[in-house]
Protein backbone atom coordinates (compact mmCIF):
# COMPACT_ATOMS: atom_id res chain seq x y z
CA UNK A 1 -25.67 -22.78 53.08
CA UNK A 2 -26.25 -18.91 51.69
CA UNK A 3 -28.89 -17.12 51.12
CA UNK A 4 -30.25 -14.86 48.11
CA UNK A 5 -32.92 -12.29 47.48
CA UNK A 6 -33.75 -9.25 45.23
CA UNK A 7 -36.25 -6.86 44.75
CA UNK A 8 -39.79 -8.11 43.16
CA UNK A 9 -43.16 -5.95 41.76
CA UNK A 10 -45.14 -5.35 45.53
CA UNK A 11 -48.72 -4.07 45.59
CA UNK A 12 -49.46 -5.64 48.76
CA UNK A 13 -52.09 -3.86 50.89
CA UNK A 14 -52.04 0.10 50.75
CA UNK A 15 -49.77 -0.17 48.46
CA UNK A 16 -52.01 -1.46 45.92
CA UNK A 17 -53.56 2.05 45.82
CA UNK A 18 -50.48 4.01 44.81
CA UNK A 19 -49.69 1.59 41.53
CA UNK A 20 -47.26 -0.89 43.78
CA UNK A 21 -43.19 -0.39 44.56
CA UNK A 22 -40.18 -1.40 42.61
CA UNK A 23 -41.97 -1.40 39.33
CA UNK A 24 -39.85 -3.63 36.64
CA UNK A 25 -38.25 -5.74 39.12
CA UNK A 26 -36.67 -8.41 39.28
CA UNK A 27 -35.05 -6.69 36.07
CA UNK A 28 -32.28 -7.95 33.64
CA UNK A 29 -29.45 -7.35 36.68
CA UNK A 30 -31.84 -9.18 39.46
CA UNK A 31 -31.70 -12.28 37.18
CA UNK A 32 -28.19 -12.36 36.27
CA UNK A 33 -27.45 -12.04 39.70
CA UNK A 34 -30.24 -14.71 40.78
CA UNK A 35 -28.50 -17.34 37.76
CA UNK A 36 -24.68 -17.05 39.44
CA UNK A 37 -25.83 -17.60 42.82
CA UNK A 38 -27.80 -20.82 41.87
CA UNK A 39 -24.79 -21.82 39.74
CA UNK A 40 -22.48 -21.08 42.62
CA UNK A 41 -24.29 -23.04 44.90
CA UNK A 42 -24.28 -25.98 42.43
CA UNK A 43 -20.91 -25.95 42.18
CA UNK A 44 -20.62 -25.75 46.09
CA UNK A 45 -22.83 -28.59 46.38
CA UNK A 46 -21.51 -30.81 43.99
């Protein structure tokens, strides 16, 4: 089918330590983006 990913909060391991990566993420863009590939595949799959 198709895939979809975006960037997410991470304070996995060592990373914990330094206050995490990609602070604010998923953010307003992330989600728009995450809402017209679901609708997209809907559409494909219907």
């Amino acid at each position: 089918m198709d895939e979809f990913s975006c960037k997410g909060f991470n304070t996995n391991s060592f990373l914990k330590y330094f206050g995490g990566i990609n602070k604010g993420r998923p953010n307003e863009e992330g989600i728009k983006n995450a809402e017209a590939f679901a609708s997209e595949l809907k559409a494909y799959l219907s």
